[in-house]
Protein backbone atom coordinates (compact mmCIF):
# COMPACT_ATOMS: atom_id res chain seq x y z
CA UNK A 1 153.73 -103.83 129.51
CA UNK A 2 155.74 -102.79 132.46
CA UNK A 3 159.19 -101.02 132.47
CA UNK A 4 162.51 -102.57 131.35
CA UNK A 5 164.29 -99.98 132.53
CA UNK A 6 164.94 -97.44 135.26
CA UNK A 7 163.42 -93.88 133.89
CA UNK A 8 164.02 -91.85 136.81
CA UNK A 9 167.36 -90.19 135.46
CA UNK A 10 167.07 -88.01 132.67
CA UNK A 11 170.22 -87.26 130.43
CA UNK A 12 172.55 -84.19 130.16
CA UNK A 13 171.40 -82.17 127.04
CA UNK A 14 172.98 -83.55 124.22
CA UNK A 15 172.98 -80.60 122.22
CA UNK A 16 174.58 -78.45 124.27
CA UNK A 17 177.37 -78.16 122.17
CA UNK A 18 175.26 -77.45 119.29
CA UNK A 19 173.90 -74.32 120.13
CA UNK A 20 170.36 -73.69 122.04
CA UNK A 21 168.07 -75.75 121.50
CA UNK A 22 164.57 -75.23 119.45
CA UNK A 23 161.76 -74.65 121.28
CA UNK A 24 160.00 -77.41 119.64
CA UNK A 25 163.08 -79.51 120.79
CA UNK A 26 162.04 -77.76 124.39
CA UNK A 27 158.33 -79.39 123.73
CA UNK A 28 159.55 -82.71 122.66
CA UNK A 29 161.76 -83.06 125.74
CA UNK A 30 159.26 -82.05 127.85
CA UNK A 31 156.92 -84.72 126.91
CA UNK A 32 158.92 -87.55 127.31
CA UNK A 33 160.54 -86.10 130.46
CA UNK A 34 157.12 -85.86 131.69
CA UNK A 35 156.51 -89.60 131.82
CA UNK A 36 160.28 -90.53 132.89
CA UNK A 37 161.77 -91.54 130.34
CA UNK A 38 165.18 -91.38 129.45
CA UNK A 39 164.18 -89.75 125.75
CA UNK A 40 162.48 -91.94 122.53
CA UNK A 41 162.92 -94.29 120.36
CA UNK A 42 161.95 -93.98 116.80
CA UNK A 43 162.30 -96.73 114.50
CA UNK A 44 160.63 -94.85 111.12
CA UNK A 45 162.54 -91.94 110.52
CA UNK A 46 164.49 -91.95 106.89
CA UNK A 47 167.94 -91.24 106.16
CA UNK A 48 169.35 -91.86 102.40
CA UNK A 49 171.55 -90.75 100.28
CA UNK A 50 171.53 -87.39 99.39
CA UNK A 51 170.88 -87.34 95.68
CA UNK A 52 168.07 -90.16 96.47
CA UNK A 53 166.01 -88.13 98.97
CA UNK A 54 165.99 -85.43 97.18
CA UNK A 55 164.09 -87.48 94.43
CA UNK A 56 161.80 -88.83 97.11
CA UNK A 57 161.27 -85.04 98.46
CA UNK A 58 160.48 -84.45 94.45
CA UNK A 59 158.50 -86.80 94.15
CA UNK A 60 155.93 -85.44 97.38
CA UNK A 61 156.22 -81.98 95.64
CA UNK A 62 154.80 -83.04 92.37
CA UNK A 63 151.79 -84.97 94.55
CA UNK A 64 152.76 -88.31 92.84
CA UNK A 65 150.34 -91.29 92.70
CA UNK A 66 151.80 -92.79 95.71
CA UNK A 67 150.64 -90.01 97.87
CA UNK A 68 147.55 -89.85 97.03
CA UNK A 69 147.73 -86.33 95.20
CA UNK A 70 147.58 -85.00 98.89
CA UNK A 71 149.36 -81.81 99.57
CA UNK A 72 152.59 -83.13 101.25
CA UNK A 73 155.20 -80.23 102.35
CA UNK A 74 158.43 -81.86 103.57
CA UNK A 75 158.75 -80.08 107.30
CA UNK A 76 162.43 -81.05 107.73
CA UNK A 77 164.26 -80.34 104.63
CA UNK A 78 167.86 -79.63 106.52
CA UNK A 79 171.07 -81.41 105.30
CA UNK A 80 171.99 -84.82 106.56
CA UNK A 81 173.96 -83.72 109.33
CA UNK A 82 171.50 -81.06 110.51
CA UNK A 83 168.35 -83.31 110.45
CA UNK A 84 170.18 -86.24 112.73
CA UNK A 85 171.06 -83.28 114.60
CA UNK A 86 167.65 -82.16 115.26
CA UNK A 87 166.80 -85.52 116.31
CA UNK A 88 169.10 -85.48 118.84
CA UNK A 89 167.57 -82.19 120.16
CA UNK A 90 164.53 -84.11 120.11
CA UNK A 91 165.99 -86.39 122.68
CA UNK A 92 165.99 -89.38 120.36
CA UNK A 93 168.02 -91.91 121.63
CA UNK A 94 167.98 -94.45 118.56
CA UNK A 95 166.49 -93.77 115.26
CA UNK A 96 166.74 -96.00 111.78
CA UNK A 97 167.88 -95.07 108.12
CA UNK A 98 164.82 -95.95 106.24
CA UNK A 99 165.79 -96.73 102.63
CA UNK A 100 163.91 -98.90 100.00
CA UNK A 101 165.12 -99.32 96.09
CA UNK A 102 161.96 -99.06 93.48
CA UNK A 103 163.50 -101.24 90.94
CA UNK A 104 166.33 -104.51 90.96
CA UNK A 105 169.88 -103.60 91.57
CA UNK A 106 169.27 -101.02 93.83
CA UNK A 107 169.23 -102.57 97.44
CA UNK A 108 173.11 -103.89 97.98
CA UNK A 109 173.89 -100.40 96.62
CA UNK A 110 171.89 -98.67 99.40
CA UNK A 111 172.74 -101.27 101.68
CA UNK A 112 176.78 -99.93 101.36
CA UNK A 113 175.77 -96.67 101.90
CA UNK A 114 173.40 -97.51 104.82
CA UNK A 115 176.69 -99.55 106.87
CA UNK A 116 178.63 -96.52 106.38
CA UNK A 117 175.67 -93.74 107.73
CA UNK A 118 175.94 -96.18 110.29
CA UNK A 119 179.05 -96.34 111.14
CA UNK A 120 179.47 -92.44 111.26
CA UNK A 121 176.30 -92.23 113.09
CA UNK A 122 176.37 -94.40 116.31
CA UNK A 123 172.69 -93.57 117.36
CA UNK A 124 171.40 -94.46 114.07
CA UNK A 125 170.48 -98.40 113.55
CA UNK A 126 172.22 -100.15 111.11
CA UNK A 127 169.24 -100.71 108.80
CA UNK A 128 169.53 -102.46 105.46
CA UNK A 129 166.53 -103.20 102.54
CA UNK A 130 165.48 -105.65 100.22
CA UNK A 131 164.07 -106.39 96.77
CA UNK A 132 162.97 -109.66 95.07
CA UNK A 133 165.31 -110.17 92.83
CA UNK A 134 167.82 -112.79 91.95
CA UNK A 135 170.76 -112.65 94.90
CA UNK A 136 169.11 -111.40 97.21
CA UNK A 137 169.58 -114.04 99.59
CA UNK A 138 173.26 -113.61 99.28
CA UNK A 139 173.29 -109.39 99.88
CA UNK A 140 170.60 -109.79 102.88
CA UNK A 141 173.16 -112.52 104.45
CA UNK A 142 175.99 -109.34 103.78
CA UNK A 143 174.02 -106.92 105.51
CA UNK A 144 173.33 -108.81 108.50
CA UNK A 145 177.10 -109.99 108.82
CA UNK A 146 178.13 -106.54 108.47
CA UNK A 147 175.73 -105.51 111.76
CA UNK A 148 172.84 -104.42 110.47
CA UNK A 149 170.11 -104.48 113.37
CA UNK A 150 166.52 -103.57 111.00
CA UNK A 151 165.53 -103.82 107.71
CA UNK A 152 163.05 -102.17 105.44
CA UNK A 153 160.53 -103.10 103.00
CA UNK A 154 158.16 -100.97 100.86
CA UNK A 155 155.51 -103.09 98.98
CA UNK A 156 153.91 -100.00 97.63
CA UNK A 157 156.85 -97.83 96.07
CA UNK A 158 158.05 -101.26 95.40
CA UNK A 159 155.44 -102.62 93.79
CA UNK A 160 156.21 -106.32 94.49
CA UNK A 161 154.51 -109.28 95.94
CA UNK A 162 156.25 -110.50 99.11
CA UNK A 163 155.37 -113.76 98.85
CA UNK A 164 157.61 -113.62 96.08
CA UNK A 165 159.10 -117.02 95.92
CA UNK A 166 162.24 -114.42 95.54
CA UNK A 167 162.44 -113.44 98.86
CA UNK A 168 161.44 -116.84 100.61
CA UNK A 169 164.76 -117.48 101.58
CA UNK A 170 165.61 -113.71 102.75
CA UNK A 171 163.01 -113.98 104.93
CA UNK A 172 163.69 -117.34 106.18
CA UNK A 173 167.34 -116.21 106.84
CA UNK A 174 165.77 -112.64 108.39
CA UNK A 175 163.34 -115.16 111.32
CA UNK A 176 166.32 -117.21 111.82
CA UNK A 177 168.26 -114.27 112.73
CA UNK A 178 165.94 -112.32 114.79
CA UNK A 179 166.27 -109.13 112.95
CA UNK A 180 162.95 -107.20 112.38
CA UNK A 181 162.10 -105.84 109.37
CA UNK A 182 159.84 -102.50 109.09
CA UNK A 183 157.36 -103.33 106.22
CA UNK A 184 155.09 -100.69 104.73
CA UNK A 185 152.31 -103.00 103.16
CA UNK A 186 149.12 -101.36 104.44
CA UNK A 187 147.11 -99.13 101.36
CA UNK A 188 147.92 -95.96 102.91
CA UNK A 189 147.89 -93.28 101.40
CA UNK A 190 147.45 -95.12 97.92
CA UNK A 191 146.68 -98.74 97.49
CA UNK A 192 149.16 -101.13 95.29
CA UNK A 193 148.23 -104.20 93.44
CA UNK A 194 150.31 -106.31 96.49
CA UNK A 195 149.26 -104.22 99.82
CA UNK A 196 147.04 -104.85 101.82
CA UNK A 197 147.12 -107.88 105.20
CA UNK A 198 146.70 -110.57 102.01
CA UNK A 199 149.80 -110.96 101.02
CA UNK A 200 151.93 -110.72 104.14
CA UNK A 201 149.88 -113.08 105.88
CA UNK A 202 151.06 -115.46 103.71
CA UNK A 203 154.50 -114.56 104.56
CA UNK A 204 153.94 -115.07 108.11
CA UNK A 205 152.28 -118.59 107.14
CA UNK A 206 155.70 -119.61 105.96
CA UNK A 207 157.26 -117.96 108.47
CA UNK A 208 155.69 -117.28 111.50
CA UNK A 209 158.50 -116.30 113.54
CA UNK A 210 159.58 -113.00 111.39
CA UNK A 211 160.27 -110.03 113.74
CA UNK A 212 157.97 -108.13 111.21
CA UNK A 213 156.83 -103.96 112.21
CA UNK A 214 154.06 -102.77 110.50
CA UNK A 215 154.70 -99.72 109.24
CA UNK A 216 152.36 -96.37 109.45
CA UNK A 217 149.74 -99.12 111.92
CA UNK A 218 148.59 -100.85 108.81
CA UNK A 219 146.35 -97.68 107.68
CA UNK A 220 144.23 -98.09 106.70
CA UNK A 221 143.05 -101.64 107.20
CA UNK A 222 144.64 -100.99 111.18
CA UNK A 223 141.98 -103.73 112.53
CA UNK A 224 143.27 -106.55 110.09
CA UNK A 225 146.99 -105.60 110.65
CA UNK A 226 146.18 -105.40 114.41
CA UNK A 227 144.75 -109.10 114.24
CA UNK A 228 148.39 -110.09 112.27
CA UNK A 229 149.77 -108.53 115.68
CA UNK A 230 147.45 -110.49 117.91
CA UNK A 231 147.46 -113.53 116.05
CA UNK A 232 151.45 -113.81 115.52
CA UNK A 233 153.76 -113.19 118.85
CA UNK A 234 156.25 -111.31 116.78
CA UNK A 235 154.34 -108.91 114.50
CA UNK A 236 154.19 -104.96 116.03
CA UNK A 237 153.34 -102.10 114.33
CA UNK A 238 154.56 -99.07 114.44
CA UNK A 239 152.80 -95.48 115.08
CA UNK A 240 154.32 -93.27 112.16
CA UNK A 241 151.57 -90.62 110.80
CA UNK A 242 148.79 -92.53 112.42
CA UNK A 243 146.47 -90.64 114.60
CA UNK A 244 147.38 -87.27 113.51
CA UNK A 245 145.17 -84.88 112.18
CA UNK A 246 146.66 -85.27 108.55
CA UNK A 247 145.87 -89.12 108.81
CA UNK A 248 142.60 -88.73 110.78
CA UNK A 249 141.43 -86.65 107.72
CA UNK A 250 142.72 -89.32 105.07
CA UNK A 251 142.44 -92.79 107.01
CA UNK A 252 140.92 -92.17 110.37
CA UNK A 253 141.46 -94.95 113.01
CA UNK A 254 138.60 -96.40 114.14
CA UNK A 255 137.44 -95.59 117.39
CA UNK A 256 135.71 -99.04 118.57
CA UNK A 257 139.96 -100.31 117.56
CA UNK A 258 140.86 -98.60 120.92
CA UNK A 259 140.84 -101.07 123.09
CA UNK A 260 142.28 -103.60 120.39
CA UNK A 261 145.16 -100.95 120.60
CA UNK A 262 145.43 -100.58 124.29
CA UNK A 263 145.94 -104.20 124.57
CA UNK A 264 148.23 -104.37 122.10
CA UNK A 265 150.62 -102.08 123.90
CA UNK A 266 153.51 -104.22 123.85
CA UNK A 267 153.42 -104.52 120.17
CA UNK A 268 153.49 -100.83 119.31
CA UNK A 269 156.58 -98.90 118.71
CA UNK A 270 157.08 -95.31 117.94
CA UNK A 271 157.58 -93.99 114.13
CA UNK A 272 157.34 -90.55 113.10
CA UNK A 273 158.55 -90.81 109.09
CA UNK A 274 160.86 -87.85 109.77
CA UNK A 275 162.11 -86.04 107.95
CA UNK A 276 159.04 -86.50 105.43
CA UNK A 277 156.13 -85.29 107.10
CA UNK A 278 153.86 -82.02 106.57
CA UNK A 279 153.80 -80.83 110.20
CA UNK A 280 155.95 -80.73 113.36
CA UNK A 281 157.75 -83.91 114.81
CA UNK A 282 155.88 -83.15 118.50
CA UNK A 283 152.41 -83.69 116.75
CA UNK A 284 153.05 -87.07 116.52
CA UNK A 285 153.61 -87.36 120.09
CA UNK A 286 150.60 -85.30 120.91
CA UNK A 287 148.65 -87.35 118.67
CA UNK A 288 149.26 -90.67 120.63
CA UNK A 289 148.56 -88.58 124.10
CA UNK A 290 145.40 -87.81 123.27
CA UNK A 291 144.25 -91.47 122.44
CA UNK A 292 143.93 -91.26 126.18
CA UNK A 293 145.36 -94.51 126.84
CA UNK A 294 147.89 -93.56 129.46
CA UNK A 295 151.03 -93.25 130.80
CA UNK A 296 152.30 -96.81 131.11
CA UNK A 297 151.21 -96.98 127.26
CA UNK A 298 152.60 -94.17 126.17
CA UNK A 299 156.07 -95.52 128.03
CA UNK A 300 156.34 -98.54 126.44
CA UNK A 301 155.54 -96.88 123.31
CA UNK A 302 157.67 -94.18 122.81
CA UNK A 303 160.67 -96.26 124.23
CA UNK A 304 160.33 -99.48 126.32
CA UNK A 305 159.20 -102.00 123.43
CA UNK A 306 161.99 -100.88 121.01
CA UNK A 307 164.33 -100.44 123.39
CA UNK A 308 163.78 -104.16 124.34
CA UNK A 309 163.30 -105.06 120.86
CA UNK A 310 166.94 -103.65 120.06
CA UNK A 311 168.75 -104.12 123.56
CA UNK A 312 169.19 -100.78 123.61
């Protein structure tokens, strides 16, 4: 795994202007300060617009299908400025805008507002999304001219195949340029009709070079998503809600997977599905300590292997 970059100096506090900082902010920065690093990387953390998320946060209220009917408090319900804010506390370096439409015409749309988050938001990464749907092609091509640097996909709230002969050419054009794409297509927490390691494996058939990050570790078929990962150079996944005592209890990871997962350690990036998640942003971190696989994993998780993967 090794390190890609000196972690010896850690930064000024960022939020110094901001006011003190939290003391979970104190706990966060602690951790990652404690193995050297210059702060995270967190490439599953959702930004939207406003009216949108708050149909989302709605949505996990009511205990929707999707969810599983588990009880799912949002933790960081703040306003758009304070939640990046709190990030930055954090000590999050880089951190994505994960948006996904749920029905045709809704992806360029969120793709506009997406460039401009970005552009007002320098430590965010321009992410963009996709749908199968006729012109696709031509608004993924848009996106990626405008800068964006990561995509998103959501087979489940989706509910599309994507091996849709719709998207064949978006992804084609996605390999080609190197971008990777964050893909939620495990059957966590609730299983669709096209989730599951089926159906993406015959994306990366077609195209085996697809920068693709599995999103929440596959849950919960982690073993078959970790064999995508193994059996394709450019498939990782990435950590968000797995191995924390809310997923443990709903999709627990399978022990005998461990050393699967320590040997995939260059393939695993940090996610945390912030703001959206029923308990603090440190248990996360806590959660991938106590997997006990070490420092040097825990390094290139948290920052080396996105901060490669972005040139960061």
């Amino acid at each position: 795994m090794g390190d890609m970059c000196d972690h010896r100096a850690v930064p000024a506090d960022p939020a110094g202007a901001e006011g003190p900082r939290s003391a979970e902010a104190d706990e966060v920065r602690r951790f990652w300060g404690r193995l050297g690093l210059p702060g995270l990387v967190d490439v599953h953390t959702h930004f939207m617009p406003e009216r949108v998320l708050r149909k989302v946060w709605g949505y996990f209220d009511a205990l929707g299908t999707l969810t599983g009917g588990l009880e799912w408090p949002i933790t960081y319900r703040q306003e758009e400025a304070e939640r990046a804010g709190i990030l930055r506390e954090f000590g999050v370096r880089a951190f994505t805008a994960m948006l996904y439409p749920h029905k045709p015409g809704m992806a360029r749309w969120l793709n506009g507002w997406a460039a401009g988050f970005a552009r007002r938001t320098p430590d965010c990464l321009h992410t963009a999304t996709l749908f199968p749907e006729p012109g696709v092609e031509a608004y993924v091509r848009e996106a990626v001219e405008a800068g964006a640097r990561v995509f998103k996909a959501h087979v489940q709230v989706g509910a599309y195949d994507p091996a849709d002969e719709l998207l064949r050419p978006a992804w084609g054009l996605l390999a080609e340029a190197g971008i990777p794409v964050v893909i939620h297509c495990g059957s966590g927490p609730a299983p669709g009709e096209h989730t599951g390691p089926g159906p993406i494996a015959g994306v990366l058939a077609r195209h085996p070079r697809l920068r693709l990050v599995v999103a929440h570790m596959g849950m919960p078929e982690y073993e078959e998503f970790l064999g995508l990962a193994e059996r394709y150079g450019q498939v990782r996944l990435d950590t968000t809600m797995a191995f924390t005592d809310f997923a443990e209890k709903l999709a627990p990871f399978p022990p005998g997977a461990l050393p699967r997962l320590a040997d995939a350690g260059d393939r695993i990036l940090l996610g945390s599905d912030f703001p959206n998640i029923p308990y603090p942003y440190v248990h996360q971190l806590h959660a991938l300590e106590r997997l006990g696989l070490g420092e040097e994993w825990l390094r290139a998780v948290c920052h080396d292997n996105a901060a490669e993967l972005f040139g960061l």
